[in-house]
C-alpha atoms as a PDB file:
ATOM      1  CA  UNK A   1      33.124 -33.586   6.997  1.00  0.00           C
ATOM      2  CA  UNK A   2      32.784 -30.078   4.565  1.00  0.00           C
ATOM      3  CA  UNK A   3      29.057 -29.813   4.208  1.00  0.00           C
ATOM      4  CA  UNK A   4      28.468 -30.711   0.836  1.00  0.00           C
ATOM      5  CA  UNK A   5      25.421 -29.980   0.514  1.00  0.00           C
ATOM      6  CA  UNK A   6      24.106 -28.288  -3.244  1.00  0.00           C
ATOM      7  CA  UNK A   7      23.650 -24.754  -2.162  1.00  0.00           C
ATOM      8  CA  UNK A   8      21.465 -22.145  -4.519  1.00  0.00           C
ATOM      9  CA  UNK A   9      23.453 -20.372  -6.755  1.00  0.00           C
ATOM     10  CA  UNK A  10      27.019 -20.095  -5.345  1.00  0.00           C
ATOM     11  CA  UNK A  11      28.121 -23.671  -5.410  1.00  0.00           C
ATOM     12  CA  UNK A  12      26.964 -24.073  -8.837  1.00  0.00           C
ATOM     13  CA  UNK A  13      28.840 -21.493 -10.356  1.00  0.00           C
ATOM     14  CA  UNK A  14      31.814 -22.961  -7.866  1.00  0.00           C
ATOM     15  CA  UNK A  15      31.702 -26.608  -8.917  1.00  0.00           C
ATOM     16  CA  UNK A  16      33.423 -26.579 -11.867  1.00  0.00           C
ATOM     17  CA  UNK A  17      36.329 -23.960 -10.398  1.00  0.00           C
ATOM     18  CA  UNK A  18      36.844 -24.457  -7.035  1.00  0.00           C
ATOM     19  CA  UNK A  19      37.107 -28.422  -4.931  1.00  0.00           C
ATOM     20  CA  UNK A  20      35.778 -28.459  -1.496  1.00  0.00           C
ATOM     21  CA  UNK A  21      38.530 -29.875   1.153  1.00  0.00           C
ATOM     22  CA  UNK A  22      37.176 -32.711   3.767  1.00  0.00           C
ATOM     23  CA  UNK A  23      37.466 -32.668   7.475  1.00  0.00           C
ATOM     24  CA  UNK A  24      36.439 -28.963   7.383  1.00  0.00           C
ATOM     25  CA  UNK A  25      32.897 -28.289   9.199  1.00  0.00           C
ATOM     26  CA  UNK A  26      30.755 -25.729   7.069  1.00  0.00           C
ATOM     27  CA  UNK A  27      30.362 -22.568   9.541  1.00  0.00           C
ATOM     28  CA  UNK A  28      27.955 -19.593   9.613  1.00  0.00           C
ATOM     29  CA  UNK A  29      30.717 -16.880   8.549  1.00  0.00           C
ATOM     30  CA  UNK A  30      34.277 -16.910   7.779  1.00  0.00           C
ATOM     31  CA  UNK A  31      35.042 -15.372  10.322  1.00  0.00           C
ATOM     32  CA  UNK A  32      37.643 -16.916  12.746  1.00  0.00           C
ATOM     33  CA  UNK A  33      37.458 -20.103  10.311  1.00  0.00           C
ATOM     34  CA  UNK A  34      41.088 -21.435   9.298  1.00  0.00           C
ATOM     35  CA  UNK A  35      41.475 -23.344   5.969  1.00  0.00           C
ATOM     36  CA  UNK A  36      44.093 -26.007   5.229  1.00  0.00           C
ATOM     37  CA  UNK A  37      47.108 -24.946   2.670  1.00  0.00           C
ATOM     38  CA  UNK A  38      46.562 -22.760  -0.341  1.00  0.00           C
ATOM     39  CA  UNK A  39      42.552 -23.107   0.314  1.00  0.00           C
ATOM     40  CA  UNK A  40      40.264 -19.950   0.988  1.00  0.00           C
ATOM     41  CA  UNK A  41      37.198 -19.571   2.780  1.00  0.00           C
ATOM     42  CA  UNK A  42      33.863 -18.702   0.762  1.00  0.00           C
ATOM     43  CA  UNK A  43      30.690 -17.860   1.904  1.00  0.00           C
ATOM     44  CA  UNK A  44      27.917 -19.142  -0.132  1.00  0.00           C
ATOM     45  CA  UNK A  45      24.436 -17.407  -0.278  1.00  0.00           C
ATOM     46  CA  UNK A  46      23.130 -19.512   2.544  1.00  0.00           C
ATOM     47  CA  UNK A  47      25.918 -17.633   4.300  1.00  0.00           C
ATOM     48  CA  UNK A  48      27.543 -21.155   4.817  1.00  0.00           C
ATOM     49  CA  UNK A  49      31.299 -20.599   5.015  1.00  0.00           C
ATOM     50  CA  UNK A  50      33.413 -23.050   2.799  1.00  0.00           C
ATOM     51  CA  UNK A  51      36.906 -23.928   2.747  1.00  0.00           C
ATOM     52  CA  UNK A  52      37.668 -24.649  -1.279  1.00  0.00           C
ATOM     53  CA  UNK A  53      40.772 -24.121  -3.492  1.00  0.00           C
ATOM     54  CA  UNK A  54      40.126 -22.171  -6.461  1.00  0.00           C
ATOM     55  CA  UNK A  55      42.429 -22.323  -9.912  1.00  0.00           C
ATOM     56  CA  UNK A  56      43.144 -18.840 -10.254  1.00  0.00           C
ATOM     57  CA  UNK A  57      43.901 -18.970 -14.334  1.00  0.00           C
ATOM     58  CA  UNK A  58      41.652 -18.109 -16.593  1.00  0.00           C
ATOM     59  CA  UNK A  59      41.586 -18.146 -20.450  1.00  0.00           C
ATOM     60  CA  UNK A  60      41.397 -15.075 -22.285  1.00  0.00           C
ATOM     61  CA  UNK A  61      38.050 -14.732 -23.915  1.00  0.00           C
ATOM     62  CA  UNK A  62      37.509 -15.414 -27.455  1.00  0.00           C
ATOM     63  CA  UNK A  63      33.673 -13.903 -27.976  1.00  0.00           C
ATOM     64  CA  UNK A  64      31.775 -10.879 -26.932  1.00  0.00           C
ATOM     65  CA  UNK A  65      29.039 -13.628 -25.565  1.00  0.00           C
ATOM     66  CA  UNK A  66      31.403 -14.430 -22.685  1.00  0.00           C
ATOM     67  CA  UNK A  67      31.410 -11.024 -20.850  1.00  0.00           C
ATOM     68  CA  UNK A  68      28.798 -11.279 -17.978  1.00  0.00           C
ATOM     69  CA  UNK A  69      27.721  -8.259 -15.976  1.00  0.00           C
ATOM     70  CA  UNK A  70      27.969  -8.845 -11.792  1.00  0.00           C
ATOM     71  CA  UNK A  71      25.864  -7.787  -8.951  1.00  0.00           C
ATOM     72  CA  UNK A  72      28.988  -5.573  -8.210  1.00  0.00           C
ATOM     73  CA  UNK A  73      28.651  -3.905 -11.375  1.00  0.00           C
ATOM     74  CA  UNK A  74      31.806  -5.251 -12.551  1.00  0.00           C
ATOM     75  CA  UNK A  75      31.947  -6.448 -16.433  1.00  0.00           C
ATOM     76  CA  UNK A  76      33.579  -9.741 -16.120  1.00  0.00           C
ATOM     77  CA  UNK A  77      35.387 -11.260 -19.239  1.00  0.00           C
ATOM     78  CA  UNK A  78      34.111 -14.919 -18.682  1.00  0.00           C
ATOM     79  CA  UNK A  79      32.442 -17.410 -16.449  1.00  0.00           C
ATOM     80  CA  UNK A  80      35.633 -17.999 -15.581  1.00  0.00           C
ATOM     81  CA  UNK A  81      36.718 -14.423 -14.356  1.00  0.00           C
ATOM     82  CA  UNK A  82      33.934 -14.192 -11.655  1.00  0.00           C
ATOM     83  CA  UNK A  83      34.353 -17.043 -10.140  1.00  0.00           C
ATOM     84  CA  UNK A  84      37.809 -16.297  -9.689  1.00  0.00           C
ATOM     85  CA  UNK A  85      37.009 -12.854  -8.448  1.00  0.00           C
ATOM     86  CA  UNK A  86      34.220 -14.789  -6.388  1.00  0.00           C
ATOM     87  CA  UNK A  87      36.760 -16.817  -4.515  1.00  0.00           C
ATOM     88  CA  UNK A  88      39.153 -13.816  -4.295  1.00  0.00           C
ATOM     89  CA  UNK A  89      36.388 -12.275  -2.512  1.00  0.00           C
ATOM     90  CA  UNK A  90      35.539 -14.715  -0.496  1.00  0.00           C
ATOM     91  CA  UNK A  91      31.719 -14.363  -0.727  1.00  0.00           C
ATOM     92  CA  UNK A  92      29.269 -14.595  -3.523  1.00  0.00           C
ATOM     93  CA  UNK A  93      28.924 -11.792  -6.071  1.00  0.00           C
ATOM     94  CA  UNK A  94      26.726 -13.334  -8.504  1.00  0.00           C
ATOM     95  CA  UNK A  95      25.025 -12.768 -12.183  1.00  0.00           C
ATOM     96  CA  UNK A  96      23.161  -9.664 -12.710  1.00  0.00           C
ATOM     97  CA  UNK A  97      22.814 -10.502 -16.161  1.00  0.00           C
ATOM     98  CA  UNK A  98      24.807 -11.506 -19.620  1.00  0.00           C
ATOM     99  CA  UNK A  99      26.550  -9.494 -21.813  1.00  0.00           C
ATOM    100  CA  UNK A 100      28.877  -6.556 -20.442  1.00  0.00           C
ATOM    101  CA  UNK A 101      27.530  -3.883 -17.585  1.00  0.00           C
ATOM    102  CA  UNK A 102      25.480  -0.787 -19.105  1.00  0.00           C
ATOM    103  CA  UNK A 103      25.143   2.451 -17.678  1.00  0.00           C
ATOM    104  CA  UNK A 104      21.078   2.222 -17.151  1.00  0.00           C
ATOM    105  CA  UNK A 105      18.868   4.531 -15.709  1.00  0.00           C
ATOM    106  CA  UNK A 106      16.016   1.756 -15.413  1.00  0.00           C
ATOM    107  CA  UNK A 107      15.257  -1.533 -16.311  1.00  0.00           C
ATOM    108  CA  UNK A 108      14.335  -0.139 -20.285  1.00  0.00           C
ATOM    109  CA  UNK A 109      17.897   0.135 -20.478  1.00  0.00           C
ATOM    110  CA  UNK A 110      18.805  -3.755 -19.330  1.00  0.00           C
ATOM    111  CA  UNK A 111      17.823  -6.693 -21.898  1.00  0.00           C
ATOM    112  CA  UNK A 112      17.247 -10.051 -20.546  1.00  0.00           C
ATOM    113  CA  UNK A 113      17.529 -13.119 -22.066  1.00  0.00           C
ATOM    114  CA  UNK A 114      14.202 -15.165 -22.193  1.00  0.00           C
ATOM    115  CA  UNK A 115      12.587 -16.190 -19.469  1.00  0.00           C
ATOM    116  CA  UNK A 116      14.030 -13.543 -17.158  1.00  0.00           C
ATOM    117  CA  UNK A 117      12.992 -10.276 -16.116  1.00  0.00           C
ATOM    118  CA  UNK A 118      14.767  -6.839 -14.766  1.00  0.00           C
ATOM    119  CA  UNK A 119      14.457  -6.161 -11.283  1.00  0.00           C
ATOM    120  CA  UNK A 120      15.703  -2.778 -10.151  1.00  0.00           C
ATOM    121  CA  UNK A 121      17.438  -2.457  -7.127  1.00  0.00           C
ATOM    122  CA  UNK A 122      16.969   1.568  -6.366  1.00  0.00           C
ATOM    123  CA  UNK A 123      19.706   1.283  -3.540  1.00  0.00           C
ATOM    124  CA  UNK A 124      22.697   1.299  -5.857  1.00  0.00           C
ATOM    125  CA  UNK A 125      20.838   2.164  -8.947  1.00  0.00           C
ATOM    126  CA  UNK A 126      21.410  -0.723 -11.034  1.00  0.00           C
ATOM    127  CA  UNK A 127      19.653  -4.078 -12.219  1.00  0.00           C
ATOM    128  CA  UNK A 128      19.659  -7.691 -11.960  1.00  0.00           C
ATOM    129  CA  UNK A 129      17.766 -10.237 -14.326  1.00  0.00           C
ATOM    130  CA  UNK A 130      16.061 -13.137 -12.281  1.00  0.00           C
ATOM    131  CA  UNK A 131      13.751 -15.800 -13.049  1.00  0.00           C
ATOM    132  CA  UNK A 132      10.420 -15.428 -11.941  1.00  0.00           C
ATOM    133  CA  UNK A 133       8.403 -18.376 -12.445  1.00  0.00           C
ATOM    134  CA  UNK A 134       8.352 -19.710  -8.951  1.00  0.00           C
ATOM    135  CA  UNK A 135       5.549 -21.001  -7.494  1.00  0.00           C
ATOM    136  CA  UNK A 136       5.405 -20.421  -4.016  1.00  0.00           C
ATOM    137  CA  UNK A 137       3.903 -23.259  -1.458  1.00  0.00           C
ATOM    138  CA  UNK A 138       1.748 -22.382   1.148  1.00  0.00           C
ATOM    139  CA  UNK A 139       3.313 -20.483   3.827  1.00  0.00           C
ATOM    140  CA  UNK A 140       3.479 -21.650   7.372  1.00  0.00           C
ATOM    141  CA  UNK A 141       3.393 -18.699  10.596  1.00  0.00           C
ATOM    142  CA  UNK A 142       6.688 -19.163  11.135  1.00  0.00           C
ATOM    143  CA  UNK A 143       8.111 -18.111   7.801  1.00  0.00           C
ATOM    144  CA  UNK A 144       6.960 -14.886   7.299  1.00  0.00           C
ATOM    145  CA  UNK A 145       9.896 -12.061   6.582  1.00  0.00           C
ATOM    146  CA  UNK A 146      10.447  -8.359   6.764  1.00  0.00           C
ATOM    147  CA  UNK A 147      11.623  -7.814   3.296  1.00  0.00           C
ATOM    148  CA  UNK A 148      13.384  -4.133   2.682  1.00  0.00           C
ATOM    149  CA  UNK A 149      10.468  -2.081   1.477  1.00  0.00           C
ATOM    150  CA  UNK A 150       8.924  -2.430   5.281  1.00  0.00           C
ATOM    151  CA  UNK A 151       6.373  -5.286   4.231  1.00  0.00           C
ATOM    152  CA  UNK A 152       5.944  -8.128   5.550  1.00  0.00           C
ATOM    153  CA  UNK A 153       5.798 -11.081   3.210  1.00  0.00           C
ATOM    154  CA  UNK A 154       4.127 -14.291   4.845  1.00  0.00           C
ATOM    155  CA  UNK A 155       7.436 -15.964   3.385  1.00  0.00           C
ATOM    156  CA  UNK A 156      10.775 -15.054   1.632  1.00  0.00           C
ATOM    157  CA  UNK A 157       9.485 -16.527  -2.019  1.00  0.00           C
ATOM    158  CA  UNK A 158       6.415 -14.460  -1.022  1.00  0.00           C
ATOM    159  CA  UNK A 159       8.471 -11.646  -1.363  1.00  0.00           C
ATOM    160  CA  UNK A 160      10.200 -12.545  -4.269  1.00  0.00           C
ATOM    161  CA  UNK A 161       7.319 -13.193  -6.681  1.00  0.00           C
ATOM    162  CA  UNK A 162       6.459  -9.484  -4.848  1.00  0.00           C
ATOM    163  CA  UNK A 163       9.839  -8.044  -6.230  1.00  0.00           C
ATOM    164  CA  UNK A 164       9.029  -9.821 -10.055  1.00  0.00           C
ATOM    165  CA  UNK A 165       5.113  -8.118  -9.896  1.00  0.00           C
ATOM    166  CA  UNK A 166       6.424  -5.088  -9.077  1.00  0.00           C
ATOM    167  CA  UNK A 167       9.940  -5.260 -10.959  1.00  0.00           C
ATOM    168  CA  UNK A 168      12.407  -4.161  -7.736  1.00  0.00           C
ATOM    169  CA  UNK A 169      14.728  -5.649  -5.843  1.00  0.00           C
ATOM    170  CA  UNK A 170      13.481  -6.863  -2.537  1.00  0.00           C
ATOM    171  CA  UNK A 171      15.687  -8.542   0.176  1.00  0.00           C
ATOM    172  CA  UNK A 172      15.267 -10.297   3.708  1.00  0.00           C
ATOM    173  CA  UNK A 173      16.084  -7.600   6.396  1.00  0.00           C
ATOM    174  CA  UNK A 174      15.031 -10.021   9.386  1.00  0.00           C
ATOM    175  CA  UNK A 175      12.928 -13.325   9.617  1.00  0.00           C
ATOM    176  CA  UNK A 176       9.644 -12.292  10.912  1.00  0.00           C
ATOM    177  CA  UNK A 177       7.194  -9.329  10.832  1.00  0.00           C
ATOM    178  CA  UNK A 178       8.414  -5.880  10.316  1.00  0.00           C
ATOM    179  CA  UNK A 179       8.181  -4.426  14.069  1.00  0.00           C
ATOM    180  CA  UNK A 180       7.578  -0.683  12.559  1.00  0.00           C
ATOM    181  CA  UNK A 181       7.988   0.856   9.313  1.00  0.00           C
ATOM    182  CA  UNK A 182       9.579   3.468  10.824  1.00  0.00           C
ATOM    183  CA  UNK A 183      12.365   1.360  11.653  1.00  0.00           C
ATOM    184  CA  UNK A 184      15.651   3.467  11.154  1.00  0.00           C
ATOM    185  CA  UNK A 185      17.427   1.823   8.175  1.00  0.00           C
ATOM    186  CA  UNK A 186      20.213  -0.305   8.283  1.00  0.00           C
ATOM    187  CA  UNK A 187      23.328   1.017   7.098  1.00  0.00           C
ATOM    188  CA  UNK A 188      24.732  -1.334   4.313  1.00  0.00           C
ATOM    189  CA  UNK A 189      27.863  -0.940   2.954  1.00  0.00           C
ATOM    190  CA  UNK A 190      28.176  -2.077  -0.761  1.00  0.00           C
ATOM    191  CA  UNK A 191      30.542  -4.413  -0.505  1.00  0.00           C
ATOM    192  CA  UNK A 192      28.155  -6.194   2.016  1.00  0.00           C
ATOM    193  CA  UNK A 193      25.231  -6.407  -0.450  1.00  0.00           C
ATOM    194  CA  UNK A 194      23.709  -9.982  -0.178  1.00  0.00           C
ATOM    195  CA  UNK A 195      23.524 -12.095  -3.343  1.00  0.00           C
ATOM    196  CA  UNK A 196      19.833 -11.873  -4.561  1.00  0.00           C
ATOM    197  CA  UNK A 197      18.530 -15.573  -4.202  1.00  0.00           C
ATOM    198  CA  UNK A 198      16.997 -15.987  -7.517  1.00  0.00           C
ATOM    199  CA  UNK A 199      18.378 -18.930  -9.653  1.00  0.00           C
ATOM    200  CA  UNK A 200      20.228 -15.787 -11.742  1.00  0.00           C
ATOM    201  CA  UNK A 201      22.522 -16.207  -9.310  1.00  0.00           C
ATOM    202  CA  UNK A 202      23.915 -19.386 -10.958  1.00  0.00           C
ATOM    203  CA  UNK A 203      26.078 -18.227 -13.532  1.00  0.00           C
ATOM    204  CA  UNK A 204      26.169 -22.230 -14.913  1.00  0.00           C
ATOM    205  CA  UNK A 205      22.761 -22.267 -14.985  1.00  0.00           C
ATOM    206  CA  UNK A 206      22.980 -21.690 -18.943  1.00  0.00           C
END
């Protein structure tokens, strides 16, 4: 059976839009994974691949409060619209915040709706609103991360409440310590930017 499982972020804002088919086992990737009839693979942001049909018609919005910026930097006209574009894609692109993408130069230039806060992410040069009022249990040895400033976080919400102290963007490069700082960087290519795990991600979350 699918894995059904309620994943963080991308099956929420998939739920309403897309219906998971049975008899299809939940893989790592999409990669080499074949979906039944009209159905396309997603990846969710546990990197679980998914085999779901998505209606691809959306209304046309009717007020400026629909538009919702992406992670991609793409203005979207409605809830609707990125999930469509989400399943198009075939991997999560998730809510940087509401309201249509600005041109900002820093987080001064990105309003948040309460409760959330501006993290930059200096890679692309753009910013993402998150929630930052988890609490963060106490870590075990085996959970520490290398986040992508270098640091090593004794866990990955240890590095997120990080990212909301010091208002950036931090993401998992590997599980474990960082080996060296002077690691050479990983090349990332845009389109393979990883959905920030924050519940922002959830575009039904409002």
């Amino acid at each position: 059976m699918l894995n059904q499982r309620i994943f963080p972020g991308m099956v929420l804002f998939l739920m309403f839009f897309c219906h998971f088919i049975e008899d299809q086992t939940a893989q790592e990737t999409c990669r080499d994974v074949l979906c039944p009839g009209s159905s396309t693979c997603v990846v969710d942001q546990n990197n679980n691949a998914n085999c779901v049909t998505c209606n691809r018609i959306c209304p046309e919005p009717t007020l400026p409060e629909q538009y919702l910026c992406g992670n991609d930097g793409i203005t979207y006209a409605s809830a609707c619209h990125l999930r469509k574009a989400t399943c198009l894609l075939g991997r999560s692109i998730g809510l940087a915040y509401e309201g249509k993408c600005v041109k900002a130069k820093s987080c001064e230039d990105i309003q948040c709706s309460t409760g959330k806060k501006c993290l930059w992410d200096s890679r692309v040069g753009r910013g993402r609103c998150a929630l930052c009022d988890e609490l963060c249990p106490e870590s075990k040895s085996d959970e520490a991360v290398c986040a992508s400033d270098n640091t090593t976080y004794p866990s990955e919400c240890a590095m997120k409440e990080a990212a909301c102290s010091l208002g950036v963007l931090l993401e998992v490069k590997h599980p474990g310590s960082c080996n060296s700082i002077n690691e050479e960087p990983e090349e990332e290519d845009e389109e393979d930017d990883q959905d920030y795990s924050f519940p922002i991600s959830s575009i039904l979350e409002w």
